[in-house]
Protein backbone atom coordinates (compact mmCIF):
# COMPACT_ATOMS: atom_id res chain seq x y z
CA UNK A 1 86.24 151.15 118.04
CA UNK A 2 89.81 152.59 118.36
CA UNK A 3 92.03 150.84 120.69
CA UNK A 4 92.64 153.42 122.96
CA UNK A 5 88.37 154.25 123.43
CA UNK A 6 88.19 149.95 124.19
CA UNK A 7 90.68 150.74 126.88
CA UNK A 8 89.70 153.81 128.72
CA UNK A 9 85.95 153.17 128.37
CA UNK A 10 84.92 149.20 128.83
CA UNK A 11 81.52 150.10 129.76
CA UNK A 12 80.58 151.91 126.50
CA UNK A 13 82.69 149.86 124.31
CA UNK A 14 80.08 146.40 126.09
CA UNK A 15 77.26 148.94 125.43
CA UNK A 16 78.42 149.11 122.05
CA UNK A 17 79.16 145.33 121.55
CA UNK A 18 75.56 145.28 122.54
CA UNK A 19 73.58 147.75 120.55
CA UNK A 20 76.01 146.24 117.32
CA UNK A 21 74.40 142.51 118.10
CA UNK A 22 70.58 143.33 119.09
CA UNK A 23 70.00 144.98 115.47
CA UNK A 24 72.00 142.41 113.61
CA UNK A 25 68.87 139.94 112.48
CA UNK A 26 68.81 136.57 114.62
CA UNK A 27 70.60 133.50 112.83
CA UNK A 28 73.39 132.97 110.65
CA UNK A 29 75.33 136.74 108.86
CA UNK A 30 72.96 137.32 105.88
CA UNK A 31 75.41 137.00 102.50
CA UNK A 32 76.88 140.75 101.46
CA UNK A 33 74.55 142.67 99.42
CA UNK A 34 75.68 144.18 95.72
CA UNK A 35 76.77 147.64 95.95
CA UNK A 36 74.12 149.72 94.33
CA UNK A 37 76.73 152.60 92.92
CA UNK A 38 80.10 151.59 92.42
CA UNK A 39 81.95 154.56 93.84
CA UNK A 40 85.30 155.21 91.17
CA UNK A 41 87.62 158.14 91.46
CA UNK A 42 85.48 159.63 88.07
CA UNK A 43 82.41 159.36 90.40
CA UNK A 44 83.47 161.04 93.17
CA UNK A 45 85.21 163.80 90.76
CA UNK A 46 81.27 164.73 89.62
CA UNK A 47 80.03 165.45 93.11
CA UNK A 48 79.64 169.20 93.41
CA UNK A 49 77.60 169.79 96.43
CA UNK A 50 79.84 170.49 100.17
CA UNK A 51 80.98 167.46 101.05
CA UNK A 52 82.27 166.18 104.87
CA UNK A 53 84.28 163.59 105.13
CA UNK A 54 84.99 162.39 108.20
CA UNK A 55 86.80 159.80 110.03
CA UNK A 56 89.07 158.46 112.90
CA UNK A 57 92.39 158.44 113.09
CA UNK A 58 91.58 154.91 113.89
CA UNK A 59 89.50 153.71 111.23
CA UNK A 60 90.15 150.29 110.17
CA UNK A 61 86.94 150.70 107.62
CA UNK A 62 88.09 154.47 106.15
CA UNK A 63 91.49 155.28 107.06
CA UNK A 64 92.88 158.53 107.00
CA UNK A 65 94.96 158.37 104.00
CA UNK A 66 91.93 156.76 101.85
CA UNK A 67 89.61 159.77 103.57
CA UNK A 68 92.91 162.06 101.66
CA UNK A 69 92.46 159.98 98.15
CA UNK A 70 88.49 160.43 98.32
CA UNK A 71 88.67 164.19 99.13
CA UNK A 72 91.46 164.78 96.88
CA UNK A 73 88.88 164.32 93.76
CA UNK A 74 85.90 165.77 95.28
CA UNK A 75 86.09 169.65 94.47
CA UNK A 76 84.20 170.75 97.88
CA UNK A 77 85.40 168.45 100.11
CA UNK A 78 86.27 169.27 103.28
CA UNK A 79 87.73 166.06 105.90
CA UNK A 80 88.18 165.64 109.63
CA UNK A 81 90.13 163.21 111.17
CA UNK A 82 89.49 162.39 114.60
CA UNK A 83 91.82 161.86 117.29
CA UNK A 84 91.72 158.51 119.30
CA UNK A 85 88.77 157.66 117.55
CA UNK A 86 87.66 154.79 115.18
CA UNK A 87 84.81 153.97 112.58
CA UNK A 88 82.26 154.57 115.08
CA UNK A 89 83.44 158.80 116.13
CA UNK A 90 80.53 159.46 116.75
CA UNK A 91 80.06 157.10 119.87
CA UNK A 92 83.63 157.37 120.55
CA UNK A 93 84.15 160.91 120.36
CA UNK A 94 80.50 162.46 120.32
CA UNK A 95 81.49 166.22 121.06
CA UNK A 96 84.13 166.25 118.58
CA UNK A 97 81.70 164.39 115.63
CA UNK A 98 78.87 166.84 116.49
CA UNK A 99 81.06 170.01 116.66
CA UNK A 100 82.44 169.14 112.99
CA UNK A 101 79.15 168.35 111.85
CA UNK A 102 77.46 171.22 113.10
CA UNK A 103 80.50 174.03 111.83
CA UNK A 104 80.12 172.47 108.30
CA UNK A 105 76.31 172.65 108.23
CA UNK A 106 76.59 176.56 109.67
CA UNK A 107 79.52 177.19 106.76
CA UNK A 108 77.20 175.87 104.36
């Protein structure tokens, strides 16, 4: 959650806080799982379908300038960053995540 949505929205960001914990399992953080794919530059250079890449301007998880180096080597990317919004844009900013979503799934 972006600093400025914690701010000017306590309610949602609790509601958030909330919905995070109940599907966490009960008991102690299970151990990190293995990453299935490894995603490498050389990966992400073979992907040839539309791709969307978005994030906040926020993001603590995908920053802005890492959402640049991953669309940088895929050859249909297209990226949105979002204003005043963090990892989770799509609670924070909900119009703005569904517009984007919806224009690239009408352009392609």
């Amino acid at each position: 959650m972006s600093p400025s949505y914690r701010a000017a929205n306590p309610e949602g960001t609790r509601r958030w806080v909330e919905l995070e914990h109940v599907s966490r399992p009960p008991g102690p953080p299970a151990s990190a799982q293995p990453l299935k794919n490894r995603i490498t530059f050389s990966m992400l250079e073979t992907v040839a379908v539309p791709t969307l890449l978005l994030t906040g301007d926020a993001d603590m998880y995908a920053p802005p300038p890492v959402l640049k180096m991953f669309a940088a080597r895929i050859k249909r990317a297209e990226s949105v960053v979002v204003p005043e919004a963090g990892h989770s844009t799509y609670w924070e900013q909900p119009d703005v995540f569904n517009r984007a979503v919806l224009n690239f799934m009408r352009k392609h």
